[in-house]
N, C-alpha and C. Protein backbone atom coordinates (compact mmCIF):
# COMPACT_ATOMS: atom_id res chain seq x y z
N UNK A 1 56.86 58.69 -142.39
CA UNK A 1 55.63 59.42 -142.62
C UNK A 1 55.88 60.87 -143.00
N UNK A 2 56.73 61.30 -141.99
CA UNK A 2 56.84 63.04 -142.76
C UNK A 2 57.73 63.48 -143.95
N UNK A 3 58.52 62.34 -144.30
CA UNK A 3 59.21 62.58 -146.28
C UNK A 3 57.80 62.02 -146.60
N UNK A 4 56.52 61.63 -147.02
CA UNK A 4 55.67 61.38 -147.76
C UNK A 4 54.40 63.18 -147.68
N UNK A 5 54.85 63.37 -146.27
CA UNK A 5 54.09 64.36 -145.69
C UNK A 5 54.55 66.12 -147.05
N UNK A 6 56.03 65.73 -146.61
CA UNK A 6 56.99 66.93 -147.69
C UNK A 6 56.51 67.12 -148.85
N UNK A 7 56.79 65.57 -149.07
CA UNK A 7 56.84 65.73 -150.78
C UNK A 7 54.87 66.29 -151.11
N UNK A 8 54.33 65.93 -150.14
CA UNK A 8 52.90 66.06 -151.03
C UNK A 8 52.62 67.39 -150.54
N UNK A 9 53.11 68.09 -149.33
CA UNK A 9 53.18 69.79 -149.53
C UNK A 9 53.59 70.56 -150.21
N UNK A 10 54.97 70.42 -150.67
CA UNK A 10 55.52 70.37 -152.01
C UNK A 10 54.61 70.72 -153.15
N UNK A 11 54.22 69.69 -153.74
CA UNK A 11 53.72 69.19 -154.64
C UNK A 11 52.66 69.96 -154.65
N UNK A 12 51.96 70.27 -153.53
CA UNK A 12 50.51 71.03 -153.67
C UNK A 12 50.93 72.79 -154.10
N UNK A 13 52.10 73.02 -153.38
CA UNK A 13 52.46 74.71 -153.53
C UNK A 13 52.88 74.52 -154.84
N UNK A 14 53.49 73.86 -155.03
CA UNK A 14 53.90 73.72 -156.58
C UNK A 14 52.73 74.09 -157.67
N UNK A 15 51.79 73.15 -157.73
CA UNK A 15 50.64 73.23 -158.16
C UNK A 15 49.85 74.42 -158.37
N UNK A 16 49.83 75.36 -157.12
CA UNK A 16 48.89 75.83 -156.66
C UNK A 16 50.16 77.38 -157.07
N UNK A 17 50.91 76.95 -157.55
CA UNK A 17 51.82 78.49 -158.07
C UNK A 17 51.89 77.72 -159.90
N UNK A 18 51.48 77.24 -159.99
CA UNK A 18 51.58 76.94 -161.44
C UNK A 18 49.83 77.12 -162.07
N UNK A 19 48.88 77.57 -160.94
CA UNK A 19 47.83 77.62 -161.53
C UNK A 19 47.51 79.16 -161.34
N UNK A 20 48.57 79.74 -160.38
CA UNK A 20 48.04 81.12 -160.32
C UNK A 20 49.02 82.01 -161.38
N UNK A 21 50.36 81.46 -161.37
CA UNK A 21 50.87 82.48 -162.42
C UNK A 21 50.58 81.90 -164.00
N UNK A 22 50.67 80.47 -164.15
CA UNK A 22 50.23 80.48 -165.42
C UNK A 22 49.01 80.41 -166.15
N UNK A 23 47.68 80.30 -165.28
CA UNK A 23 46.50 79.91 -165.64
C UNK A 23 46.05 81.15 -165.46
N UNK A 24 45.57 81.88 -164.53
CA UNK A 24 44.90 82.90 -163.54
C UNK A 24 45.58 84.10 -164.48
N UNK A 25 47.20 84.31 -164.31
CA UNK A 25 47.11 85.53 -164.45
C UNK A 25 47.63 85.67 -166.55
N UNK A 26 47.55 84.60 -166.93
CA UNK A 26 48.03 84.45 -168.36
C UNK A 26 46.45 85.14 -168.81
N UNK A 27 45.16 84.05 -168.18
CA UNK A 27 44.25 84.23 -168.75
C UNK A 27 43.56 85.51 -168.54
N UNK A 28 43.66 86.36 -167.09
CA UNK A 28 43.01 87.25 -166.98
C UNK A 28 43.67 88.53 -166.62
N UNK A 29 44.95 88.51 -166.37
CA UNK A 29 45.21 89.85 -166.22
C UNK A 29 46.32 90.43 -167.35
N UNK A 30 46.96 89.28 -168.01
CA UNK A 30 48.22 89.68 -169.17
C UNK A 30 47.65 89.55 -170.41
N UNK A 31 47.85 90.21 -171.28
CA UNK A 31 47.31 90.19 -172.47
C UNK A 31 47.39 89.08 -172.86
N UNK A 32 46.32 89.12 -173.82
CA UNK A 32 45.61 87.90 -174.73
C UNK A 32 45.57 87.33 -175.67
N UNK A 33 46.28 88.79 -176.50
CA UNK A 33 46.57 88.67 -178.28
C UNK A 33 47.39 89.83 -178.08
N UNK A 34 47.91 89.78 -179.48
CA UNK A 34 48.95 91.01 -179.71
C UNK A 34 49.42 90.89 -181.37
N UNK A 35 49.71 92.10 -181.80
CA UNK A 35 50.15 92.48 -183.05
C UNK A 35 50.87 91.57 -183.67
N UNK A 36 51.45 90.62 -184.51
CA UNK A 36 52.59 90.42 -185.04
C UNK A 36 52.58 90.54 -186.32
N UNK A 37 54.71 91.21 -186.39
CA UNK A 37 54.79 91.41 -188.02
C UNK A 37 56.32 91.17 -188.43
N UNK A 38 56.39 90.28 -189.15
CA UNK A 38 57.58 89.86 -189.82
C UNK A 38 58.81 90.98 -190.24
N UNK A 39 59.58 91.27 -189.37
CA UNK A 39 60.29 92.82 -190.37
C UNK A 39 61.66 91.79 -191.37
N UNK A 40 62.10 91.18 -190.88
CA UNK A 40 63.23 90.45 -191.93
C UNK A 40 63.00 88.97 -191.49
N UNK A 41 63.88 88.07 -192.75
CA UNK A 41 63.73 86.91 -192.79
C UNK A 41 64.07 86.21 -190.98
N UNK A 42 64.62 86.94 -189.94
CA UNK A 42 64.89 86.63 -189.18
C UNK A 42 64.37 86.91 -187.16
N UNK A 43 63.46 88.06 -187.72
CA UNK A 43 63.24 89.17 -186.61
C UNK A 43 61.31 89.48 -186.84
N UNK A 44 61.11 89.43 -185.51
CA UNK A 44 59.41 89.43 -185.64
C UNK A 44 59.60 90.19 -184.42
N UNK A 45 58.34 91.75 -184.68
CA UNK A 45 57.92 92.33 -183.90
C UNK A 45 57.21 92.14 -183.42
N UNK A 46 56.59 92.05 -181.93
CA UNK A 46 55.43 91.33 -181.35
C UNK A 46 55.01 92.85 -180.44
N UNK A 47 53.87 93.24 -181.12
CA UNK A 47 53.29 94.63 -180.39
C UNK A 47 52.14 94.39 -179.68
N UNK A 48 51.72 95.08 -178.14
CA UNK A 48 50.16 94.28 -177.51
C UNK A 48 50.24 95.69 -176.74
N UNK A 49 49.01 96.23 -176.53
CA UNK A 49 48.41 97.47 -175.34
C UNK A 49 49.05 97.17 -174.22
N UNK A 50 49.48 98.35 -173.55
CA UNK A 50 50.05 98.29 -171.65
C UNK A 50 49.14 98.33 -171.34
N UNK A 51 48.78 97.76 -170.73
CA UNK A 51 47.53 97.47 -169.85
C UNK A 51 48.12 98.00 -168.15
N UNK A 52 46.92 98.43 -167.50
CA UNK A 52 47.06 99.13 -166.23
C UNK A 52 47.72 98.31 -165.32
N UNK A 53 48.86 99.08 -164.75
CA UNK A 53 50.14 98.65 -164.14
C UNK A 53 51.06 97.94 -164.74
N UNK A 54 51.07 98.19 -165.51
CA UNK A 54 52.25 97.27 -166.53
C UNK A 54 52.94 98.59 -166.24
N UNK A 55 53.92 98.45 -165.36
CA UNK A 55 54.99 99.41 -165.55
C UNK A 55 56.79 98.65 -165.66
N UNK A 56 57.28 99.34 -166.38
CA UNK A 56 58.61 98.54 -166.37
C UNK A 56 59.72 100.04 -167.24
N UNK A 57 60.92 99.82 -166.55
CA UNK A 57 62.39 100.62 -166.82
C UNK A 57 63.15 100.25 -168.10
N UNK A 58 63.96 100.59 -168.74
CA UNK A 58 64.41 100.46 -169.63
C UNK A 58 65.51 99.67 -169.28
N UNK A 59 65.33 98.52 -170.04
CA UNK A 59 66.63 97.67 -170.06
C UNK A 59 65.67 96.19 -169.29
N UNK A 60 64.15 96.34 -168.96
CA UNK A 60 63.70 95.29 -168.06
C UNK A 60 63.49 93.92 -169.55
N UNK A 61 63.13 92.78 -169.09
CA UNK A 61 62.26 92.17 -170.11
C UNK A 61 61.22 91.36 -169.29
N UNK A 62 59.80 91.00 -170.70
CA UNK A 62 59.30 89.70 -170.32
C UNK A 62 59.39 88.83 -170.57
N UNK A 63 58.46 87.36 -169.71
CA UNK A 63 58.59 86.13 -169.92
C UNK A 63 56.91 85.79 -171.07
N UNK A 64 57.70 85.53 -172.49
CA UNK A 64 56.27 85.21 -173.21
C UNK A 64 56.25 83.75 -173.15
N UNK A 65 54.81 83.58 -172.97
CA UNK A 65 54.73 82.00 -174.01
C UNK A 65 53.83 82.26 -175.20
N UNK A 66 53.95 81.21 -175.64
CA UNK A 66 53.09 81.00 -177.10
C UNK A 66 52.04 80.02 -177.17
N UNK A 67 51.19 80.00 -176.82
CA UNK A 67 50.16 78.86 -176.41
C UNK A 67 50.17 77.54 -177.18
N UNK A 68 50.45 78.07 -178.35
CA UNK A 68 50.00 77.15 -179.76
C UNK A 68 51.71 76.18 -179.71
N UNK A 69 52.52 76.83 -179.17
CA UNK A 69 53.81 76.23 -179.36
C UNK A 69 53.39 75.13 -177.70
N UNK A 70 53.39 75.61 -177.12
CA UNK A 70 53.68 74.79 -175.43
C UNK A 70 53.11 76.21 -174.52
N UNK A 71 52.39 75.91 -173.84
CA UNK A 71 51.51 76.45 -172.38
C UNK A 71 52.64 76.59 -171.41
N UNK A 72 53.19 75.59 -171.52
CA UNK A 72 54.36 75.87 -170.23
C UNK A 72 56.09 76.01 -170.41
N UNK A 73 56.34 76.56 -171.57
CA UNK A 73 57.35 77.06 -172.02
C UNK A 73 57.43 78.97 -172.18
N UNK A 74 58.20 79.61 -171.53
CA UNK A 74 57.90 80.73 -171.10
C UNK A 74 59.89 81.37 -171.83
N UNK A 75 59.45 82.38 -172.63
CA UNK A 75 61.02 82.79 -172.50
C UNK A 75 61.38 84.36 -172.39
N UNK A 76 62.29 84.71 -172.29
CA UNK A 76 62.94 85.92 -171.70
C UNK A 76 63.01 86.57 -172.79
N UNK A 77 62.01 87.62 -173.11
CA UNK A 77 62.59 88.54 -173.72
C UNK A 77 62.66 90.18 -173.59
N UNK A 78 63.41 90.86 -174.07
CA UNK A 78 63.85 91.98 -173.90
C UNK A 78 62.82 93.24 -174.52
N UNK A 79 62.22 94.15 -173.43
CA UNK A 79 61.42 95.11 -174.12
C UNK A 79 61.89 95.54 -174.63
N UNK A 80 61.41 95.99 -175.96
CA UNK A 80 61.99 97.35 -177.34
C UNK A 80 61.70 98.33 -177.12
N UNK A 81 59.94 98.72 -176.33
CA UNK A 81 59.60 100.14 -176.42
C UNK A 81 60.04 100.97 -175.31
N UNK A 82 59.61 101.93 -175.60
CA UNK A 82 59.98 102.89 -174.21
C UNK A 82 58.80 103.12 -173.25
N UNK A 83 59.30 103.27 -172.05
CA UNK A 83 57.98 102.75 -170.95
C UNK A 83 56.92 104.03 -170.89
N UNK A 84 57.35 104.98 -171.87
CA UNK A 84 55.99 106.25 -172.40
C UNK A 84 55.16 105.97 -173.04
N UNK A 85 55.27 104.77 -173.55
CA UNK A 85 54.70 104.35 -174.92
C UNK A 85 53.84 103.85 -174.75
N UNK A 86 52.00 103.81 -175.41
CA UNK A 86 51.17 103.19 -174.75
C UNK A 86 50.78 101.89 -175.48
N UNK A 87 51.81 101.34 -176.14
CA UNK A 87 51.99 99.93 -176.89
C UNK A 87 53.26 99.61 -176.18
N UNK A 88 53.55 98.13 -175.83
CA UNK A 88 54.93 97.51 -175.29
C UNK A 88 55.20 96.91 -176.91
N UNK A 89 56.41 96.67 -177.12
CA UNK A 89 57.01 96.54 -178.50
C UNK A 89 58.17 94.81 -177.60
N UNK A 90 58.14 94.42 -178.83
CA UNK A 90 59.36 93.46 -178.63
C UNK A 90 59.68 92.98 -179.36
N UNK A 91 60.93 92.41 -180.33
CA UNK A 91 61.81 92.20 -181.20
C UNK A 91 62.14 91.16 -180.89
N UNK A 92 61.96 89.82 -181.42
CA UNK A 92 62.26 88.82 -181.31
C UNK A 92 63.22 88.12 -182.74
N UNK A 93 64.69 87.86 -181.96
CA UNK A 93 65.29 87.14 -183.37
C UNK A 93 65.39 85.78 -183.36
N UNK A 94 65.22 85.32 -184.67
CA UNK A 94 64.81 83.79 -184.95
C UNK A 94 66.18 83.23 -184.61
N UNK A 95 66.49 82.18 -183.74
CA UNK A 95 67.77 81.60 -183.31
C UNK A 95 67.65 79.73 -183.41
N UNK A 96 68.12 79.49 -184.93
CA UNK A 96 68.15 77.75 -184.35
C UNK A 96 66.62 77.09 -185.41
């Protein structure tokens, strides 16, 4: 009874952290849209407003997704701008 008990507590925190960081805070507190612009056949700038408390150090990155590609595919990328800046910048190179 209590491995059936696990797995379905489990399963619920699981859930219940997959609806607050990717649903909750994708939709209402992280930006929504953002700039994009092709600079070479290989490299796309992706520019969006800092929004209040977005604070981050040089050298940090974020985790984007792309809705239209997969909802639950999230990847690491590296901020470009500088954390004075009241646009976050990011440089993405085409790999593959």
């Amino acid at each position: 009874h209590s491995g059936i008990l696990v797995a379905l507590l489990a399963s619920i925190l699981w859930g219940g952290d997959v609806l607050i960081r990717k649903v909750y805070m994708a939709c209402f507190r992280y930006p929504t849209s953002a700039q994009i612009k092709q600079l070479t056949d290989t490299v796309v700038e992706v520019k969006f407003p800092k929004t209040a408390g977005f604070d981050y150090n040089p050298g940090q990155y974020v985790k984007i997704a792309i809705p239209k590609l997969s909802v639950f595919q999230w990847h690491p990328i590296s901020i470009s701008s500088s954390p004075h800046q009241h646009y976050v910048t990011l440089h993405i190179r085409k790999r593959g």
